[in-house]
N, C-alpha and C. Protein backbone atom coordinates (compact mmCIF):
# COMPACT_ATOMS: atom_id res chain seq x y z
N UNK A 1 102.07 -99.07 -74.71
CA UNK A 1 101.18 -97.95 -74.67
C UNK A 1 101.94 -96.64 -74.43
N UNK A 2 102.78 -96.17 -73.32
CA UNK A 2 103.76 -96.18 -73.20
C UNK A 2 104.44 -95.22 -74.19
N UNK A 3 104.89 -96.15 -75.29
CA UNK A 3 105.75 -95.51 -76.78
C UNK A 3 104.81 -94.97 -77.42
N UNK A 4 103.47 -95.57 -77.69
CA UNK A 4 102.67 -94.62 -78.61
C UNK A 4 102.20 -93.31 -78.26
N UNK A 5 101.42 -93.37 -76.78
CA UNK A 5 101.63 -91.92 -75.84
C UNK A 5 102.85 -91.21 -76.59
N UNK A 6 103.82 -91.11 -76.10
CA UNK A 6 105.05 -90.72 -76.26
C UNK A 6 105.31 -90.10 -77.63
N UNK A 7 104.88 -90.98 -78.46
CA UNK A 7 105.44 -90.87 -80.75
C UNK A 7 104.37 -89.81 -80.53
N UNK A 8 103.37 -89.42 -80.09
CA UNK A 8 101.99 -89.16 -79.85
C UNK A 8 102.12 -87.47 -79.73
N UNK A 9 102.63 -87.56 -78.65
CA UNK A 9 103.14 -85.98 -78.00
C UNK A 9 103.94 -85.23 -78.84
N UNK A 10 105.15 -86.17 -79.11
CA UNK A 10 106.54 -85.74 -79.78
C UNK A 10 106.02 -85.48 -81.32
N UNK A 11 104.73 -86.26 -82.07
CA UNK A 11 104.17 -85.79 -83.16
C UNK A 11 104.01 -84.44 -83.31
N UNK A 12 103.12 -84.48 -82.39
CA UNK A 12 102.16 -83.19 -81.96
C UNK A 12 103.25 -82.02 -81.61
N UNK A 13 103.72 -82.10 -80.67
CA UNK A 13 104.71 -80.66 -80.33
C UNK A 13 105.68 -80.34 -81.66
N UNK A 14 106.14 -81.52 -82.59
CA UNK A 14 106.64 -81.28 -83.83
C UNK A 14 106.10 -80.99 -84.86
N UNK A 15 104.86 -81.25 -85.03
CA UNK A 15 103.45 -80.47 -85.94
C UNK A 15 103.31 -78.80 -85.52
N UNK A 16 103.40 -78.36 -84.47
CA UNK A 16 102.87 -77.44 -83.49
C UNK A 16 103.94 -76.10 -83.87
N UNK A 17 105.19 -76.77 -83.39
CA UNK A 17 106.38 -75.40 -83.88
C UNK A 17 107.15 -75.58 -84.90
N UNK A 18 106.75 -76.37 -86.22
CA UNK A 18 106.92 -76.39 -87.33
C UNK A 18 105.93 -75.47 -88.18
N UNK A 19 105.15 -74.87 -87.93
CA UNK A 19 104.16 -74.29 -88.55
C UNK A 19 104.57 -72.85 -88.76
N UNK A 20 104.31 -72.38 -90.07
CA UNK A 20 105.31 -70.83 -90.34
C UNK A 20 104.66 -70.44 -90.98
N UNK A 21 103.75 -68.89 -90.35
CA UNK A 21 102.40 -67.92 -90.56
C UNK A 21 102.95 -66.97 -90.89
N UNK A 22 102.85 -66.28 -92.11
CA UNK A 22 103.28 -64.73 -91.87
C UNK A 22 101.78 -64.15 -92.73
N UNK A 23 101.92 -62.98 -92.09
CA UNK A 23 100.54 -62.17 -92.28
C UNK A 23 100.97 -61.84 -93.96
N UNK A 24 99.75 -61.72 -94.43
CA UNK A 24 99.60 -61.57 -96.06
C UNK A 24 99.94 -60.15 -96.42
N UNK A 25 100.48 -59.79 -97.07
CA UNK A 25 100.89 -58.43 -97.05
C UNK A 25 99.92 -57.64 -98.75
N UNK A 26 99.08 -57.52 -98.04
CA UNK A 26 97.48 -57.05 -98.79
C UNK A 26 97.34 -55.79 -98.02
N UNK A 27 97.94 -55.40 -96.99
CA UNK A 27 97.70 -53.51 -96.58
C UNK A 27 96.62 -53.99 -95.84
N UNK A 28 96.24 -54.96 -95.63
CA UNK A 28 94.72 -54.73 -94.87
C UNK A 28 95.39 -54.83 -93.27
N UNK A 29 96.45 -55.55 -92.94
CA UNK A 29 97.17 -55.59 -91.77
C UNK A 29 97.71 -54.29 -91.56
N UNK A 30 98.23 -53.40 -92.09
CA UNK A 30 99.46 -52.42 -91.87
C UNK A 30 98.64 -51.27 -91.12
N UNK A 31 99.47 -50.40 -89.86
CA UNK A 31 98.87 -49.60 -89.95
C UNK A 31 98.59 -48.51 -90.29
N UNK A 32 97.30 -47.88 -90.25
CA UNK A 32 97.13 -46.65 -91.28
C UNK A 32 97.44 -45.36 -90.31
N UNK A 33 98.59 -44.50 -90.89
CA UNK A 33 98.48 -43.45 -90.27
C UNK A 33 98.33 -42.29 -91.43
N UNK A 34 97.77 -41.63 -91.10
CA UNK A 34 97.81 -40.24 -91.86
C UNK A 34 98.55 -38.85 -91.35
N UNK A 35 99.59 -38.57 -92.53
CA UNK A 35 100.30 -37.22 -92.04
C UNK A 35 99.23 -35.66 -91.84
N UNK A 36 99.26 -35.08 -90.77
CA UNK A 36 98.06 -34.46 -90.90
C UNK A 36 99.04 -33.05 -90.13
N UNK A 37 98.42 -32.16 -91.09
CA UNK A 37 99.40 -30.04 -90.46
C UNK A 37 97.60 -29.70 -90.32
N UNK A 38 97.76 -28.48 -89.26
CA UNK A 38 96.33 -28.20 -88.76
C UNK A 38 97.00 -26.62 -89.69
N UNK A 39 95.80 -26.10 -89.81
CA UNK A 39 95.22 -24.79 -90.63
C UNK A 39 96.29 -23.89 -90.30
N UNK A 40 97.42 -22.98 -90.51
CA UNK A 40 98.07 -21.94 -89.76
C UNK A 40 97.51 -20.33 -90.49
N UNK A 41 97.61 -19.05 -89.91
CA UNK A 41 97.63 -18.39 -89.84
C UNK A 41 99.26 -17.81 -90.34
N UNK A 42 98.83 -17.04 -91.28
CA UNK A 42 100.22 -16.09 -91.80
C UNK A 42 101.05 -15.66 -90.90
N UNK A 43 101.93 -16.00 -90.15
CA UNK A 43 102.80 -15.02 -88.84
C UNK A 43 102.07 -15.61 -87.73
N UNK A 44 101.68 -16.58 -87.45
CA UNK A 44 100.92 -17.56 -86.58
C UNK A 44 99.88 -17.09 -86.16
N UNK A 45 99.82 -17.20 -84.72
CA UNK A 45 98.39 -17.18 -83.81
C UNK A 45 98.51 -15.97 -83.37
N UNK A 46 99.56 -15.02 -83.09
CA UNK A 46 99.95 -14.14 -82.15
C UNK A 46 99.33 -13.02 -83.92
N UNK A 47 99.55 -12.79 -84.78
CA UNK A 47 99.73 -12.02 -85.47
C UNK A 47 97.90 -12.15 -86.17
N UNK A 48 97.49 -12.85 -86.17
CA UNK A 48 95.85 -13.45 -85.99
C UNK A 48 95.12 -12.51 -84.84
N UNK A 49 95.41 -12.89 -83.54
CA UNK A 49 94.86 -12.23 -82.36
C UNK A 49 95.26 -10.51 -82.82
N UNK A 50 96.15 -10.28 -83.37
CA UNK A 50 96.50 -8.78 -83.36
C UNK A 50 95.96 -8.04 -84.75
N UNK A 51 95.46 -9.38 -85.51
CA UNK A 51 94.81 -8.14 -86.65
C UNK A 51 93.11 -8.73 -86.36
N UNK A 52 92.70 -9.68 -85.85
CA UNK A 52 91.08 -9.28 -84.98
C UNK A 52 91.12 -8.33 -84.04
N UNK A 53 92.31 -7.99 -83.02
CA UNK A 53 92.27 -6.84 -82.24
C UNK A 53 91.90 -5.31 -83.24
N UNK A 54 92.67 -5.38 -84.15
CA UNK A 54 92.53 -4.12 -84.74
C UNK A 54 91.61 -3.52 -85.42
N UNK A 55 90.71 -4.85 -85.88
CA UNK A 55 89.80 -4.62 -86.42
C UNK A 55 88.17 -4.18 -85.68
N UNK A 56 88.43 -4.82 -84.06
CA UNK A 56 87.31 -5.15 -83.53
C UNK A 56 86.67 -3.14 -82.93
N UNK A 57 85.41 -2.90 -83.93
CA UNK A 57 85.03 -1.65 -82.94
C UNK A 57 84.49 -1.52 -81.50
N UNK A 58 84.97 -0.97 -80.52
CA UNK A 58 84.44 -1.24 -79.20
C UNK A 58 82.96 -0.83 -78.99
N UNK A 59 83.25 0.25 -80.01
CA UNK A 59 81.80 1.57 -79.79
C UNK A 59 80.85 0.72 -80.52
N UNK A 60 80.75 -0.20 -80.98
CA UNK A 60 79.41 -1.15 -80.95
C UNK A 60 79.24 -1.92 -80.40
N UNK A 61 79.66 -2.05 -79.72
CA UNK A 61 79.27 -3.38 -78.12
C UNK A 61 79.00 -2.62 -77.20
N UNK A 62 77.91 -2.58 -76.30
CA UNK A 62 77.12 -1.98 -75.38
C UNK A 62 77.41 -2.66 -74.52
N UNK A 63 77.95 -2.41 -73.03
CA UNK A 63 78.33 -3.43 -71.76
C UNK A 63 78.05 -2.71 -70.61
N UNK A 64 77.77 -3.16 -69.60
CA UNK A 64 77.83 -2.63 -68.24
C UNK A 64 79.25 -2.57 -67.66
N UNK A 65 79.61 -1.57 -66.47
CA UNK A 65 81.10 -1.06 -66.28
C UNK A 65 81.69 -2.38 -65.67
N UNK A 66 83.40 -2.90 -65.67
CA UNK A 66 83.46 -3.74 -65.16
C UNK A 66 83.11 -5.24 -65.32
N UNK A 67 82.14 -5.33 -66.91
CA UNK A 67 81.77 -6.72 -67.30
C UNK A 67 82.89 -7.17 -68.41
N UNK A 68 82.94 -8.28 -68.33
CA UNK A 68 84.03 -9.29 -69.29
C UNK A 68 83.05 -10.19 -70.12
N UNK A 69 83.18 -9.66 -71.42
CA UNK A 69 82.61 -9.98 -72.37
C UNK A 69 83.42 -11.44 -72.87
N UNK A 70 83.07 -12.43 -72.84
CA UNK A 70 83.62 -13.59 -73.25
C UNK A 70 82.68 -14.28 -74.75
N UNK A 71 83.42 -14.52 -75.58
CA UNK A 71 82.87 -15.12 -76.94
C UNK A 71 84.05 -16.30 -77.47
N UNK A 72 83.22 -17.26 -77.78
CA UNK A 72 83.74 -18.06 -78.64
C UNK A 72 83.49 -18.63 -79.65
N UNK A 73 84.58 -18.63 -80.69
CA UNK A 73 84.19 -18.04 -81.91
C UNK A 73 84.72 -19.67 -83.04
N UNK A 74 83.53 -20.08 -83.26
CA UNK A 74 84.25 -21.61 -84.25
C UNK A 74 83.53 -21.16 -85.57
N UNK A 75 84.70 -21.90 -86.52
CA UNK A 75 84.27 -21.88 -87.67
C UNK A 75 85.56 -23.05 -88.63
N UNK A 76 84.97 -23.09 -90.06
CA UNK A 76 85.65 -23.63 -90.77
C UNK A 76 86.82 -22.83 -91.76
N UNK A 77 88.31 -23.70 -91.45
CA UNK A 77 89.38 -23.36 -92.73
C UNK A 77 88.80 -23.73 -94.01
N UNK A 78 88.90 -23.40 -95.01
CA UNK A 78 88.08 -24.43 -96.15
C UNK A 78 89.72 -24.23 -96.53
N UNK A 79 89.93 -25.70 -98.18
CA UNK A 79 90.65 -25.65 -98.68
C UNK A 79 91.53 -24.82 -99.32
N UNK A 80 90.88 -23.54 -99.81
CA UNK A 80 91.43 -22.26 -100.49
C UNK A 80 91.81 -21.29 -99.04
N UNK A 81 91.56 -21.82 -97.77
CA UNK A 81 92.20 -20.90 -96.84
C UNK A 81 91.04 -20.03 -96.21
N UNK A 82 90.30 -19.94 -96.72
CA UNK A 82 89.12 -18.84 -96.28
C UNK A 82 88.32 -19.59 -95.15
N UNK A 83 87.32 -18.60 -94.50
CA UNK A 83 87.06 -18.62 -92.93
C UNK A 83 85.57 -18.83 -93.66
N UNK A 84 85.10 -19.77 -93.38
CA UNK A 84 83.26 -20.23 -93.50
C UNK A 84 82.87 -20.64 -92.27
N UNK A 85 81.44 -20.61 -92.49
CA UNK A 85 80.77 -21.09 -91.37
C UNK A 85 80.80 -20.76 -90.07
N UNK A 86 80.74 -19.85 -90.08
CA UNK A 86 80.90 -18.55 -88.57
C UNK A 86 80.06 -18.65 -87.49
N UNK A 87 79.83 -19.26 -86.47
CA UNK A 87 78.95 -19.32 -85.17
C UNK A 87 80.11 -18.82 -84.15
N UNK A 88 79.62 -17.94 -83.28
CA UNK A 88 80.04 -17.07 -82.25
C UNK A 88 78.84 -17.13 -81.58
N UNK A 89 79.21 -17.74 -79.99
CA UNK A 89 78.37 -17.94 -78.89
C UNK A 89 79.40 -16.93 -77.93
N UNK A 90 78.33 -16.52 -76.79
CA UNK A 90 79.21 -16.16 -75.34
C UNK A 90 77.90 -14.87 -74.99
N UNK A 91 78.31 -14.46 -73.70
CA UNK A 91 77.79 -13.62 -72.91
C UNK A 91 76.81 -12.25 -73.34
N UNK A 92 77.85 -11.74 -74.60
CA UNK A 92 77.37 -10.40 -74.74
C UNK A 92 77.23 -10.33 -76.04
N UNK A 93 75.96 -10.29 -76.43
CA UNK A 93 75.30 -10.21 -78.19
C UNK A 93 76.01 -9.57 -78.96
N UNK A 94 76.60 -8.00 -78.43
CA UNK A 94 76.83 -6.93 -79.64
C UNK A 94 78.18 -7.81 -79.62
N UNK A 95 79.28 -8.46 -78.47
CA UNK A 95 80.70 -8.72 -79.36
C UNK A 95 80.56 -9.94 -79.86
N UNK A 96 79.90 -10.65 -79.56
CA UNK A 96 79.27 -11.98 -80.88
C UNK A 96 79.34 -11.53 -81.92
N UNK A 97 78.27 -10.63 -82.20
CA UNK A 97 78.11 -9.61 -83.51
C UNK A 97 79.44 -8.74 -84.32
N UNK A 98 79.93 -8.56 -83.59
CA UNK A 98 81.20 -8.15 -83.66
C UNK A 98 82.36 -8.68 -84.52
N UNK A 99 82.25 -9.74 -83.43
CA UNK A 99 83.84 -11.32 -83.81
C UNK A 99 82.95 -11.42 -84.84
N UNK A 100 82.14 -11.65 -85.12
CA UNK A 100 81.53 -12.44 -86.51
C UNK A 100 81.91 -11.34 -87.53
N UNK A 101 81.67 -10.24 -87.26
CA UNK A 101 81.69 -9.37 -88.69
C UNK A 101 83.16 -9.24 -88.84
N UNK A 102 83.85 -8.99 -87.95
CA UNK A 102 85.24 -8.94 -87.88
C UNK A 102 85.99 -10.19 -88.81
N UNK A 103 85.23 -11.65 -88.29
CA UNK A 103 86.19 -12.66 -89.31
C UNK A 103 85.51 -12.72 -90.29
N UNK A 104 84.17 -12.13 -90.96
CA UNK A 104 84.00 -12.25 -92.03
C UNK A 104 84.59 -11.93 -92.97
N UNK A 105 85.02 -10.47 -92.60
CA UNK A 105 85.56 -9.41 -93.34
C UNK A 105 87.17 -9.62 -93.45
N UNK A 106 87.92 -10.57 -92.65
CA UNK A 106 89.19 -10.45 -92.88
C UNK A 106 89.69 -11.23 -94.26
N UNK A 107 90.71 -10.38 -94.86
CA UNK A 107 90.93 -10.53 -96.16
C UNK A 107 92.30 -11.32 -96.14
N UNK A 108 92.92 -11.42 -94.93
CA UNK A 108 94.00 -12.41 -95.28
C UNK A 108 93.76 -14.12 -95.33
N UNK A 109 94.41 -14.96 -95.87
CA UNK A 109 93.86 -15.83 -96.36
C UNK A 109 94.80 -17.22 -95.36
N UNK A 110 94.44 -17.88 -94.54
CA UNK A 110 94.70 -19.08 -94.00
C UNK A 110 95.94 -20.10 -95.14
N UNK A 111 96.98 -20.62 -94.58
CA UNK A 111 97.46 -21.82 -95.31
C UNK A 111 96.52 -22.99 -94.37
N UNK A 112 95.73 -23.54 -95.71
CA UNK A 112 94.70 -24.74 -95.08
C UNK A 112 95.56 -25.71 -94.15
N UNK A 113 94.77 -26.72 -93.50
CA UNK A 113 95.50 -27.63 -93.32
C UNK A 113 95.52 -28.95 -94.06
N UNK A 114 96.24 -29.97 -94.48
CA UNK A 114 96.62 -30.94 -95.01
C UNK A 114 96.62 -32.74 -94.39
N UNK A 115 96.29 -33.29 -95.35
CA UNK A 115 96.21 -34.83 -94.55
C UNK A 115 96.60 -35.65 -95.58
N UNK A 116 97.78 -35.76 -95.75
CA UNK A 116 98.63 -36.94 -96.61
C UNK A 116 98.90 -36.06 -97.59
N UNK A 117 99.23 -35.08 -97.17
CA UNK A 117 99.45 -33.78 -98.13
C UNK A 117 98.70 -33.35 -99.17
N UNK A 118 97.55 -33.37 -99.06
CA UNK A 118 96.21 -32.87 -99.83
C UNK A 118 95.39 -31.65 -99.00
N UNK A 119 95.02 -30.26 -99.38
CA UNK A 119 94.24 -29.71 -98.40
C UNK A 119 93.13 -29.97 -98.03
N UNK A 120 92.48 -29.51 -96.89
CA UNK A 120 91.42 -30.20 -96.31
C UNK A 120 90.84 -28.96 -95.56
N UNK A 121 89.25 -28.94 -95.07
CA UNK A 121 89.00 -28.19 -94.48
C UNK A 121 88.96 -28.34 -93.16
N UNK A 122 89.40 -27.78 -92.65
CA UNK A 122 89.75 -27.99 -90.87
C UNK A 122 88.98 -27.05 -89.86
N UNK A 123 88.41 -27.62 -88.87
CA UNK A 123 87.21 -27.12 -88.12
C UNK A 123 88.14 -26.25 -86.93
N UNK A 124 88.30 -25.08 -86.74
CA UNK A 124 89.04 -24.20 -85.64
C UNK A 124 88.06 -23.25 -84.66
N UNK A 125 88.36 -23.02 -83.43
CA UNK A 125 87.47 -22.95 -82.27
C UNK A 125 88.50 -21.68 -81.51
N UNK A 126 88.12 -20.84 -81.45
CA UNK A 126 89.43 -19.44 -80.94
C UNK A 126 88.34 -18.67 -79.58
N UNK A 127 88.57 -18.88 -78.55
CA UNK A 127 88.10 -17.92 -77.64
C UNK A 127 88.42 -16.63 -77.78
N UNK A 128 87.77 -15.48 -77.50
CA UNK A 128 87.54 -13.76 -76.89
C UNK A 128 87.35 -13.71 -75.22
N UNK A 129 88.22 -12.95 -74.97
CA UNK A 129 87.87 -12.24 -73.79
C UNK A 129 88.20 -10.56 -73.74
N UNK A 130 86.90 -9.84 -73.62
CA UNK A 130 87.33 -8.84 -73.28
C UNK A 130 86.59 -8.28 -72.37
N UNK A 131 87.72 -7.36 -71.54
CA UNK A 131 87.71 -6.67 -70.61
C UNK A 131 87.03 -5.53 -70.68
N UNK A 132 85.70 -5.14 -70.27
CA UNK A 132 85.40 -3.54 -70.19
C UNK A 132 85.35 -2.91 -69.10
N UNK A 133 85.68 -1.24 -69.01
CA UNK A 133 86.35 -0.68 -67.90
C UNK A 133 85.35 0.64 -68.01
């Protein structure tokens, strides 16, 4: 009884790590990453903030002395670079009104951003703070 136990086990553990699996190579295993660049601005972020500064009129925003007008301002890159879909929330109506007309009107044009190197429209979110004195 003994030996057959035994032929029994020694079957089995030799059935067991004789066995040779390799995953099917159908892509359904692999993983998926996608190369992905977010939306840039011509001369980056710094040169962005400085031509909405230039554009923004103060003398249409109405504020009390000492208030900090805070807005934040999301919208969409679309593929051709241009600024859609404009919602501006925050504190003070007229610079809502403002940031919005301000990025409507800007004529320089976004390098979109990309995902496996195709353009894509990319959703961007830019805070305002300003200071009135």
């Amino acid at each position: 009884m003994k030996k057959i136990f035994a032929f029994i086990l020694y079957l089995g553990f030799g059935l067991a790590f004789s066995q040779k699996y390799t995953l099917p190579e159908h892509g359904i295993f692999k993983e998926k990453t996608s190369e992905r660049k977010p939306a840039q601005y011509p001369g980056g972020i710094q040169v962005f903030v400085q031509d909405v500064t230039k554009e923004i009129k103060t003398n249409r925003i109405t504020s009390s002395k000492n208030e900090k007008g805070l807005a934040n301002a999301q919208f969409i890159i679309n593929t051709q670079g241009e600024i859609e879909q404009i919602v501006v929330t925050g504190n003070n109506q007229d610079l809502n009104k403002e940031v919005k007309r301000v990025l409507k009107s800007m004529k320089t044009k976004w390098i979109p951003g990309e995902r496996d190197g195709k353009p894509v429209s990319v959703p961007y979110r830019f805070p305002f703070t300003v200071n009135f004195e």
